[in-house]
PDB file of N, CA and C in Angstrom:
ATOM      1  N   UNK A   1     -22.718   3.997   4.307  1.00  0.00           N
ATOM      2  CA  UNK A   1     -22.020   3.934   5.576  1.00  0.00           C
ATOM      3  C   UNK A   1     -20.600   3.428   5.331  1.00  0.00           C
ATOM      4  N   UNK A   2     -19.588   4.478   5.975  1.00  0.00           N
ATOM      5  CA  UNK A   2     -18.389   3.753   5.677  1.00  0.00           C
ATOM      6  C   UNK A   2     -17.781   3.064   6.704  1.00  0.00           C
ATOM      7  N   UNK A   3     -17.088   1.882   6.386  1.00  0.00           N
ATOM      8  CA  UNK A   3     -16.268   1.200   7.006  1.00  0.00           C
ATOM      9  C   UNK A   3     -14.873   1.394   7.312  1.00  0.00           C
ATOM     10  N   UNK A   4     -14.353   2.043   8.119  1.00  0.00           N
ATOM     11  CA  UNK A   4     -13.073   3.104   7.944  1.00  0.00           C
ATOM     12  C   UNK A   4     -11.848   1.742   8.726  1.00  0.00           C
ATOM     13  N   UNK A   5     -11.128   1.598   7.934  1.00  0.00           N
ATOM     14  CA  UNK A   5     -10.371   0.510   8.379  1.00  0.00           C
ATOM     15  C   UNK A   5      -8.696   1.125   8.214  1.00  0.00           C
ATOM     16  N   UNK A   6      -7.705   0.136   9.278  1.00  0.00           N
ATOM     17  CA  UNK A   6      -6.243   0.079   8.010  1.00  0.00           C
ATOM     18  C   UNK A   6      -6.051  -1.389   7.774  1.00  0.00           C
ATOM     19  N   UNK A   7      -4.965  -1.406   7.356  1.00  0.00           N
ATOM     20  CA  UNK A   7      -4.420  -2.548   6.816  1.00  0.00           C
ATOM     21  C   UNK A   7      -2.621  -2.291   6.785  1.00  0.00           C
ATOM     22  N   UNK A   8      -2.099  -3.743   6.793  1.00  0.00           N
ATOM     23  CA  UNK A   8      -0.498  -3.184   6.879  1.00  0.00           C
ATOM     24  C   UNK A   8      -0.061  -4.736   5.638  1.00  0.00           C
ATOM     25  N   UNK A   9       0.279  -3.993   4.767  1.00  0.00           N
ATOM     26  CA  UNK A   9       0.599  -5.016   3.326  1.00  0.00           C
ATOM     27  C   UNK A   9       1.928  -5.228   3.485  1.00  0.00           C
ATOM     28  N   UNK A  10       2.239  -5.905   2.917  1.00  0.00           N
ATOM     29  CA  UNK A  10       3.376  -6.898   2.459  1.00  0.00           C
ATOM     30  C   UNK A  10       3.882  -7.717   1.010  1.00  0.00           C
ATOM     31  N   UNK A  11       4.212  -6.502   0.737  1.00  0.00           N
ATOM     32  CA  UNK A  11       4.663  -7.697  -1.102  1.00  0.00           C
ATOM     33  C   UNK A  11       5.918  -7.900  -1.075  1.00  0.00           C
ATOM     34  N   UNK A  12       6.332  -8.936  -1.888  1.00  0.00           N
ATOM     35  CA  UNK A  12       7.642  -9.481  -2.190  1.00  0.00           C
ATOM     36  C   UNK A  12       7.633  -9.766  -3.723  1.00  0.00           C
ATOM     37  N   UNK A  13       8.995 -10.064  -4.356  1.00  0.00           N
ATOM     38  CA  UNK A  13       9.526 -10.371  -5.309  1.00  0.00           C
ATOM     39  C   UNK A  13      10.206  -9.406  -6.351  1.00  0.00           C
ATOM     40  N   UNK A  14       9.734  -9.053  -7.389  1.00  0.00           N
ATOM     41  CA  UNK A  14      10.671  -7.624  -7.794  1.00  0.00           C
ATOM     42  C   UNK A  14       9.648  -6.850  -7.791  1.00  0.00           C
ATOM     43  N   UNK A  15      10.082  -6.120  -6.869  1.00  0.00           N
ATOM     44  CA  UNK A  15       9.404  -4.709  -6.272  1.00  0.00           C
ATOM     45  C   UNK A  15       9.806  -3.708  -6.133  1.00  0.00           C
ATOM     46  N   UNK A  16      11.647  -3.966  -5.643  1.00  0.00           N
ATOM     47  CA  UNK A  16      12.627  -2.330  -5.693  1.00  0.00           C
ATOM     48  C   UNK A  16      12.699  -2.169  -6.326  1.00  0.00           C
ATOM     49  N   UNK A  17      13.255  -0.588  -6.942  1.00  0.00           N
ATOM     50  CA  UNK A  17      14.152  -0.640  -8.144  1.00  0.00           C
ATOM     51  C   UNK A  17      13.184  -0.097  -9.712  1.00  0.00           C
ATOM     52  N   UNK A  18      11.896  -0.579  -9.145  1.00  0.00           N
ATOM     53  CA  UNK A  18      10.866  -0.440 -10.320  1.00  0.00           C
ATOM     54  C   UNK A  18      10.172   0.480 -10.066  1.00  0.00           C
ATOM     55  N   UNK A  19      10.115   1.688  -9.254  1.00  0.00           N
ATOM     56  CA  UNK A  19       8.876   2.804  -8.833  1.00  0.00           C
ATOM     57  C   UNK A  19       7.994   2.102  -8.774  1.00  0.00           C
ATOM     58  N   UNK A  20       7.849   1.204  -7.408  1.00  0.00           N
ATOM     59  CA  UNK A  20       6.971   0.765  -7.212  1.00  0.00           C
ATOM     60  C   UNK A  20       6.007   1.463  -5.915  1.00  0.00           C
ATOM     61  N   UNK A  21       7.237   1.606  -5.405  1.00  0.00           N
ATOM     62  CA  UNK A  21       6.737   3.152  -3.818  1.00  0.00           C
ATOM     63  C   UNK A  21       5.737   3.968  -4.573  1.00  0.00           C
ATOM     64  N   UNK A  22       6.191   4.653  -5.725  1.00  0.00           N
ATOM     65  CA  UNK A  22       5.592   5.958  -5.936  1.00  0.00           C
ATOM     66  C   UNK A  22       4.447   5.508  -7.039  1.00  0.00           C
ATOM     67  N   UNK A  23       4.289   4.288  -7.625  1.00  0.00           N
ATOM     68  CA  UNK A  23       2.895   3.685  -8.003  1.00  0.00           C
ATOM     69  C   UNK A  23       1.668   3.351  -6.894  1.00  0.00           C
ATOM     70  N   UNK A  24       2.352   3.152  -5.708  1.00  0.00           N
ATOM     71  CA  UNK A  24       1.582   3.119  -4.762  1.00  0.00           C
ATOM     72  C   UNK A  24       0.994   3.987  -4.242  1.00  0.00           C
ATOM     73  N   UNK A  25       1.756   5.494  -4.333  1.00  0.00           N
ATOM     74  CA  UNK A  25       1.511   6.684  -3.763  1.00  0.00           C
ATOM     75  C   UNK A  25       0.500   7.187  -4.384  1.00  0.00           C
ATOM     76  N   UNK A  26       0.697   7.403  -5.737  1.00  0.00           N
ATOM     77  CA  UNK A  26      -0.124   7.727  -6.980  1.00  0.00           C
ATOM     78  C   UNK A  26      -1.689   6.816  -7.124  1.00  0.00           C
ATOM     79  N   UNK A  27      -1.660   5.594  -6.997  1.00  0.00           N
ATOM     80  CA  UNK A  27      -2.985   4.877  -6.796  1.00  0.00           C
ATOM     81  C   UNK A  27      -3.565   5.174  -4.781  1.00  0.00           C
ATOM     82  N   UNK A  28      -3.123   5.638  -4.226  1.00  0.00           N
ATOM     83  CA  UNK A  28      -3.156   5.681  -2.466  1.00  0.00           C
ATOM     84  C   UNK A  28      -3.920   7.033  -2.853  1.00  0.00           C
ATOM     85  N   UNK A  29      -3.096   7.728  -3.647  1.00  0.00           N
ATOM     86  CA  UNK A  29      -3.621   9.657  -3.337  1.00  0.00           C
ATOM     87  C   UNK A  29      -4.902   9.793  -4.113  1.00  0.00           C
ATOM     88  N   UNK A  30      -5.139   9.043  -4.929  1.00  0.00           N
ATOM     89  CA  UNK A  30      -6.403   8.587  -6.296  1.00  0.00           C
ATOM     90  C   UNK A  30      -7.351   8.699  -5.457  1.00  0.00           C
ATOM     91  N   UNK A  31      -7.081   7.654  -4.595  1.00  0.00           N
ATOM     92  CA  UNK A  31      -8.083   6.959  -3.606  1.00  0.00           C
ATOM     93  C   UNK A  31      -8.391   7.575  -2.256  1.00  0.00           C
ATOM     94  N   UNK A  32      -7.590   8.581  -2.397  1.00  0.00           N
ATOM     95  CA  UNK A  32      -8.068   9.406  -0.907  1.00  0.00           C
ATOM     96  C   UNK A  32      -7.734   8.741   0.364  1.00  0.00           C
ATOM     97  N   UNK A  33      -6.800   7.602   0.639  1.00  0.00           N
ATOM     98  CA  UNK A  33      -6.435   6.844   0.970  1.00  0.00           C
ATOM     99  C   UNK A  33      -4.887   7.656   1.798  1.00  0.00           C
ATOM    100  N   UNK A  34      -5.362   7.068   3.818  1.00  0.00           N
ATOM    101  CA  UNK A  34      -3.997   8.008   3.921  1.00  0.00           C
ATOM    102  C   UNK A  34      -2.637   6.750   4.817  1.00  0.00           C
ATOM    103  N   UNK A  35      -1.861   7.085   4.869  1.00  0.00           N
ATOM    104  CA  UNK A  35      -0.672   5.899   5.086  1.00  0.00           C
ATOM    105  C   UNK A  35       0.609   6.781   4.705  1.00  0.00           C
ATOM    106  N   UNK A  36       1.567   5.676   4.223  1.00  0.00           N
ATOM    107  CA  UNK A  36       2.831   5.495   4.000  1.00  0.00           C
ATOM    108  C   UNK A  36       3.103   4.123   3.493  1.00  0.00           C
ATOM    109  N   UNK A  37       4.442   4.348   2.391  1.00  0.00           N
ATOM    110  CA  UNK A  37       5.215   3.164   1.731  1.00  0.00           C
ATOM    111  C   UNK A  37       6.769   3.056   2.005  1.00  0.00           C
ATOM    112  N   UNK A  38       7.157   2.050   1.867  1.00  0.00           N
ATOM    113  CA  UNK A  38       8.468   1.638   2.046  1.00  0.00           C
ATOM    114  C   UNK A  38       9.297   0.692   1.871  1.00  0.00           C
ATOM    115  N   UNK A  39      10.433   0.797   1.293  1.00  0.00           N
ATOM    116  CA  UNK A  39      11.184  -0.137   1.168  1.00  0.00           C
ATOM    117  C   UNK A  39      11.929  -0.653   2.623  1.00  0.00           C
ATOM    118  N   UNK A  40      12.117  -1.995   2.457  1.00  0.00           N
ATOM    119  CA  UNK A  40      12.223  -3.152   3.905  1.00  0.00           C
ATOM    120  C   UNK A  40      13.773  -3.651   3.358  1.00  0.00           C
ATOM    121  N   UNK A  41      14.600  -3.434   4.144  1.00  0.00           N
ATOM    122  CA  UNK A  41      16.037  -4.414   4.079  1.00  0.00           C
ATOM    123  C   UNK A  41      15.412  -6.100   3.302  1.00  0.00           C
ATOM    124  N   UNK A  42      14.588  -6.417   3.525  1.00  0.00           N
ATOM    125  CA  UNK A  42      14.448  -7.581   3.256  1.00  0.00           C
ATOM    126  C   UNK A  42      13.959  -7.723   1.610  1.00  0.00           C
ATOM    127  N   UNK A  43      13.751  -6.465   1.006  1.00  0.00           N
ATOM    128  CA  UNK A  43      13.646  -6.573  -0.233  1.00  0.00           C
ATOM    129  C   UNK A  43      12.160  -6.342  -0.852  1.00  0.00           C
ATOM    130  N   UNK A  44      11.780  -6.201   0.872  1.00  0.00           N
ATOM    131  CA  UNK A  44       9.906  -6.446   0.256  1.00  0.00           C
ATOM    132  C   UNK A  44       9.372  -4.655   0.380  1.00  0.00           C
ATOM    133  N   UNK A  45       8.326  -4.127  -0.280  1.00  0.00           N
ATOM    134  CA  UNK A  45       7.565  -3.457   0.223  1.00  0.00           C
ATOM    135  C   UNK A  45       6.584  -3.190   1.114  1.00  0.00           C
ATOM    136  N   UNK A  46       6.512  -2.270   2.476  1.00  0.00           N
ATOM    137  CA  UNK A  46       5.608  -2.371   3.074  1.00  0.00           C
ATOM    138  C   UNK A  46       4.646  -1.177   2.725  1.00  0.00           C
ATOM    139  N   UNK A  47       3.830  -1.296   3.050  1.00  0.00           N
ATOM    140  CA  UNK A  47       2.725   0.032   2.666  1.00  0.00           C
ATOM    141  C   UNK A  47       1.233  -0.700   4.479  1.00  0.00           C
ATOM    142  N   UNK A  48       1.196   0.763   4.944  1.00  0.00           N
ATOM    143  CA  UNK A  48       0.548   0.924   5.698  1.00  0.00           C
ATOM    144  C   UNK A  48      -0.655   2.203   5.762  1.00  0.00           C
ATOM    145  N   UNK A  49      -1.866   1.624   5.176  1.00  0.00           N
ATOM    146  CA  UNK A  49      -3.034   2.362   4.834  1.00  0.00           C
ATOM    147  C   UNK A  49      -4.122   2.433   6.076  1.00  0.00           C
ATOM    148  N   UNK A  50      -4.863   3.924   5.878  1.00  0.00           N
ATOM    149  CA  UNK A  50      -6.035   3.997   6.171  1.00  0.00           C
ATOM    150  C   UNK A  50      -7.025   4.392   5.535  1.00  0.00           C
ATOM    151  N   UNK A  51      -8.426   3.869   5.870  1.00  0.00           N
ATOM    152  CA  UNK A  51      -9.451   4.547   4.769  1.00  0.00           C
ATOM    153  C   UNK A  51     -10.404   3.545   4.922  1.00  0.00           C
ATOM    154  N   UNK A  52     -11.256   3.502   4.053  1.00  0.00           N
ATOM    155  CA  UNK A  52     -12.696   3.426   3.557  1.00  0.00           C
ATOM    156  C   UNK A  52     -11.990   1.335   3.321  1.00  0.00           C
ATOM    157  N   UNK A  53     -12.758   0.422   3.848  1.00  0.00           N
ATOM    158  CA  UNK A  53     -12.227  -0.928   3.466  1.00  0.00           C
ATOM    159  C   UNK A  53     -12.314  -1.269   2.356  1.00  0.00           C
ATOM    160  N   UNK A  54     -13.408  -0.681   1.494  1.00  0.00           N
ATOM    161  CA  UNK A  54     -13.831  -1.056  -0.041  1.00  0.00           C
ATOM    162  C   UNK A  54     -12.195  -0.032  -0.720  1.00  0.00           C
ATOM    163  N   UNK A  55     -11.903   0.903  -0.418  1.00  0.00           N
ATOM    164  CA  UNK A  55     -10.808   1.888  -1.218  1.00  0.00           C
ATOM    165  C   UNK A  55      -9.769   1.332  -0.808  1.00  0.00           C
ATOM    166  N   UNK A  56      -9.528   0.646   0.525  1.00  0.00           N
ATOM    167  CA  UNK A  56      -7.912  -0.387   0.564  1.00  0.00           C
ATOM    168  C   UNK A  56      -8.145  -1.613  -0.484  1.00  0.00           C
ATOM    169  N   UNK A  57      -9.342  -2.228  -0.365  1.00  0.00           N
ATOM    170  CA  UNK A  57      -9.373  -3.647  -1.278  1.00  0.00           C
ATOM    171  C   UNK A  57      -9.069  -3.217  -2.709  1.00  0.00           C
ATOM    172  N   UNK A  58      -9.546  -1.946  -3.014  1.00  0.00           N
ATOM    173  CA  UNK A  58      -9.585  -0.996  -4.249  1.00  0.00           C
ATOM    174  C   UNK A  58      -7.561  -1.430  -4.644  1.00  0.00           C
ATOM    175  N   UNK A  59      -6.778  -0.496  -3.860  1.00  0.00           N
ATOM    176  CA  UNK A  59      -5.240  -0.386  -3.444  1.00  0.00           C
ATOM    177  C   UNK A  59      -4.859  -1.315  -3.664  1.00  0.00           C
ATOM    178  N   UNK A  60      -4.865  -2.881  -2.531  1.00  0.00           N
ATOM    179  CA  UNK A  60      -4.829  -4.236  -2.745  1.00  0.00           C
ATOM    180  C   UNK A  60      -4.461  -4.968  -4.061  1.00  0.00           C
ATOM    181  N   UNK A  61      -6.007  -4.299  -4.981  1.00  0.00           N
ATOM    182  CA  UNK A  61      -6.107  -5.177  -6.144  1.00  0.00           C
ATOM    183  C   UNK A  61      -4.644  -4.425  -7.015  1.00  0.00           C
ATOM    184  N   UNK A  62      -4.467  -3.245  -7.085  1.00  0.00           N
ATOM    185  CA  UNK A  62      -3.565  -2.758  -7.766  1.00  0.00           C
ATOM    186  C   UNK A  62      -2.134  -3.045  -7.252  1.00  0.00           C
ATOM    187  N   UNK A  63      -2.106  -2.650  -5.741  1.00  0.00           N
ATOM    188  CA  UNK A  63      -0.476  -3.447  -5.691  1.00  0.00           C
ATOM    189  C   UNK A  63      -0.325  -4.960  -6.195  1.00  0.00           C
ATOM    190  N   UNK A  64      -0.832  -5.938  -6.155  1.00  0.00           N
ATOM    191  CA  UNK A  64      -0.957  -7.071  -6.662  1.00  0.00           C
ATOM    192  C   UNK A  64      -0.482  -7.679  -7.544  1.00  0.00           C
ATOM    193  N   UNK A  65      -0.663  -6.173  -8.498  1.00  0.00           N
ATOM    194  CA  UNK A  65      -0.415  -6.441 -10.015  1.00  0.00           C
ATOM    195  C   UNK A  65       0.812  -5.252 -10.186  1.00  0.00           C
ATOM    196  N   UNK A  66       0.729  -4.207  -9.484  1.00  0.00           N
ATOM    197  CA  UNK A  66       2.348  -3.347  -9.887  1.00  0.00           C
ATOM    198  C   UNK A  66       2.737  -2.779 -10.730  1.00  0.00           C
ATOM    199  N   UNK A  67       3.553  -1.931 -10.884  1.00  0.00           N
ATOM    200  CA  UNK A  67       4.052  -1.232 -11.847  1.00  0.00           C
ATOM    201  C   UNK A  67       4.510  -2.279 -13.161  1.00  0.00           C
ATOM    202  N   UNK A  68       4.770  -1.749 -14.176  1.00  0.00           N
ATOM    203  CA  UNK A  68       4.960  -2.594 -15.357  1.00  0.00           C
ATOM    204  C   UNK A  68       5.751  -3.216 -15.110  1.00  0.00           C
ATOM    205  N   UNK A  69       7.110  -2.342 -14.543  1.00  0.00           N
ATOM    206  CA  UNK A  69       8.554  -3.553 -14.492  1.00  0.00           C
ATOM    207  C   UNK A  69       8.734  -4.255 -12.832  1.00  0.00           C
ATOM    208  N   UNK A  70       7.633  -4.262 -12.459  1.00  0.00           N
ATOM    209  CA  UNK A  70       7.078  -4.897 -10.998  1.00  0.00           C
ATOM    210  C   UNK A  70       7.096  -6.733 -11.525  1.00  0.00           C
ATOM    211  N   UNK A  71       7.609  -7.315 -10.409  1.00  0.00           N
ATOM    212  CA  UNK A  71       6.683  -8.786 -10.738  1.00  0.00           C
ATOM    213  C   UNK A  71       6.745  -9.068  -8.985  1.00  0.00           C
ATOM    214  N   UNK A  72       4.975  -8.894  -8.345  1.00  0.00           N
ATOM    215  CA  UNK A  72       4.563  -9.185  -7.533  1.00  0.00           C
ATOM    216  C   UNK A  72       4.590 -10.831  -7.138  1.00  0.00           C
ATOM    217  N   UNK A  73       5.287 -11.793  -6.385  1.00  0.00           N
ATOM    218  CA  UNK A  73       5.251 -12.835  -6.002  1.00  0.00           C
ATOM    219  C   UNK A  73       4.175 -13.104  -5.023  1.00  0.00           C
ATOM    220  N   UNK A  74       4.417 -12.566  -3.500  1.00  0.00           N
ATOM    221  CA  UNK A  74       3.239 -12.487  -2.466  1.00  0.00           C
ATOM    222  C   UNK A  74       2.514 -11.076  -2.188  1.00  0.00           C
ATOM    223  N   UNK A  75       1.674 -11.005  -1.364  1.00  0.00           N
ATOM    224  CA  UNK A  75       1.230 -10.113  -1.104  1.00  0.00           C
ATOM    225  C   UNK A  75       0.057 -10.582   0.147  1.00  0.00           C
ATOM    226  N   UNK A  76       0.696  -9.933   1.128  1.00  0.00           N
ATOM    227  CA  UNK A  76       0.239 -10.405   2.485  1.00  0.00           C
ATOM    228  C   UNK A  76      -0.687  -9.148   3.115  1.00  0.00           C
ATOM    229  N   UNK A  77      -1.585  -9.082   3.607  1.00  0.00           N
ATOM    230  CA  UNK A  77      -2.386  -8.106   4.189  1.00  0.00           C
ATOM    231  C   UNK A  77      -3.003  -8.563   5.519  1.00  0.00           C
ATOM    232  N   UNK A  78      -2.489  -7.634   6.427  1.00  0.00           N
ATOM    233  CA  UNK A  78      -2.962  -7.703   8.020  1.00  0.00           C
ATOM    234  C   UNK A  78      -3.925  -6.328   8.164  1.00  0.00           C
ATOM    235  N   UNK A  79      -5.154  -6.921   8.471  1.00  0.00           N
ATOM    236  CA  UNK A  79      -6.432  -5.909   8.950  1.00  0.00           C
ATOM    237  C   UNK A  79      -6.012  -5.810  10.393  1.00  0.00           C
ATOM    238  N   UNK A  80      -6.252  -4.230  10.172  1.00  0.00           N
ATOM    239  CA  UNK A  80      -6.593  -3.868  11.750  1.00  0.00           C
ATOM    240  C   UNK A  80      -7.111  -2.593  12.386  1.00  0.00           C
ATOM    241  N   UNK A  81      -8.306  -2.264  13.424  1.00  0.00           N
ATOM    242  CA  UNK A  81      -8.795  -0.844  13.331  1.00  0.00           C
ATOM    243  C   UNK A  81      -7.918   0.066  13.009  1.00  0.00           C
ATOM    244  N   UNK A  82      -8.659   1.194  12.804  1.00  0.00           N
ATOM    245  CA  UNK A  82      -8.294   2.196  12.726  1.00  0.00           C
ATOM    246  C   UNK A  82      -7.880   3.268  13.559  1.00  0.00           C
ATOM    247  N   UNK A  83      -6.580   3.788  13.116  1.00  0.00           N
ATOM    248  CA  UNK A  83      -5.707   4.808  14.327  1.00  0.00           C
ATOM    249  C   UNK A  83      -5.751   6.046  14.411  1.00  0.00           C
ATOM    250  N   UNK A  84      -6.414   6.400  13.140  1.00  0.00           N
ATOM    251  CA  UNK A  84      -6.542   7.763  12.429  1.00  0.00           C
ATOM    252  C   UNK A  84      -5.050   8.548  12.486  1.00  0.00           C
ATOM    253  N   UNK A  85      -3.560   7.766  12.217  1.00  0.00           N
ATOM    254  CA  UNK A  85      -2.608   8.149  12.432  1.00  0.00           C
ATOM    255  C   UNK A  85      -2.171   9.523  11.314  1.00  0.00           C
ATOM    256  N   UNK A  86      -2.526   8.796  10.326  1.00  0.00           N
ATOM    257  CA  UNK A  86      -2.356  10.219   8.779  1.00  0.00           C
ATOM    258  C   UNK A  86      -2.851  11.037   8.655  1.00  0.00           C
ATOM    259  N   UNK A  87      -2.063  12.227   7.926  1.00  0.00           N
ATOM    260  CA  UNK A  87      -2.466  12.753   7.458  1.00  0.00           C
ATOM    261  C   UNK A  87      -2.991  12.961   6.341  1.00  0.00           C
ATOM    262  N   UNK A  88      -1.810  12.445   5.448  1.00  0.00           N
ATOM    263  CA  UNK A  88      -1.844  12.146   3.932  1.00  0.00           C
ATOM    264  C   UNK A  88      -1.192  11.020   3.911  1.00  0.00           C
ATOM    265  N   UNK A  89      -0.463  10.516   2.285  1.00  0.00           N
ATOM    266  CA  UNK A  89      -0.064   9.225   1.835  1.00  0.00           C
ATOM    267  C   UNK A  89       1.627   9.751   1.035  1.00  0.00           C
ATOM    268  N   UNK A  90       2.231   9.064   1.702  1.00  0.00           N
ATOM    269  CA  UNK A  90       3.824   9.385   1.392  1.00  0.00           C
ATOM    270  C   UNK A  90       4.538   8.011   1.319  1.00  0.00           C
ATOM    271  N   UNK A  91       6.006   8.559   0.867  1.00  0.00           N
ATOM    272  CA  UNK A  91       6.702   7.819   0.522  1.00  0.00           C
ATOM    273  C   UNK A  91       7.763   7.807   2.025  1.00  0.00           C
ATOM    274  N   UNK A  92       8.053   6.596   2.563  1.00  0.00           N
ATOM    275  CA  UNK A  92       8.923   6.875   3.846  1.00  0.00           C
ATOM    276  C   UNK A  92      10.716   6.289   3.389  1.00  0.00           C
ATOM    277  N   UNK A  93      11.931   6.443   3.766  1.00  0.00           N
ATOM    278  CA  UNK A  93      12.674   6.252   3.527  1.00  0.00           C
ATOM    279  C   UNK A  93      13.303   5.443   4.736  1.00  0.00           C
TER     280      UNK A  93
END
């Protein structure tokens, strides 16, 4: 039985600059996982998922840790039902 959830993340620290959007995209599309990523004036990444709750915690564990030249400081996650807004998982500008 699935648990079909989203979630709206929040990381900070060095995150631009490093393909960190499109590590996200690439572990999001893995996962069958549908949303959008983005870079925030404030320096942080947001990423806003839907899917299966076990395949976001899946996502979670990997943004966490980031692309190689990533160094993840926080990483904040707000649960909340599901909107069924996506289609797929992209990169937003």
């Amino acid at each position: 039985m699935s648990n079909i959830k989203r979630a709206k993340i929040i990381v900070n620290g060095l995150v631009q600059g490093v393909g960190f959007r499109y590590f996200v995209v690439r572990h999001a599309e893995n996962l069958e996982l549908k949303g959008y990523t983005q870079n925030l004036f404030t320096g942080e990444v947001l990423t806003e998922v839907e899917g299966d709750e076990v395949l976001i915690l899946e996502l979670i564990k990997k943004i966490k840790i980031g692309p190689s030249r990533a160094h993840v400081v926080n990483c904040f996650v707000e649960w909340s039902e599901n909107k069924n807004e996506f289609s797929r998982f992209e990169v937003r500008y």
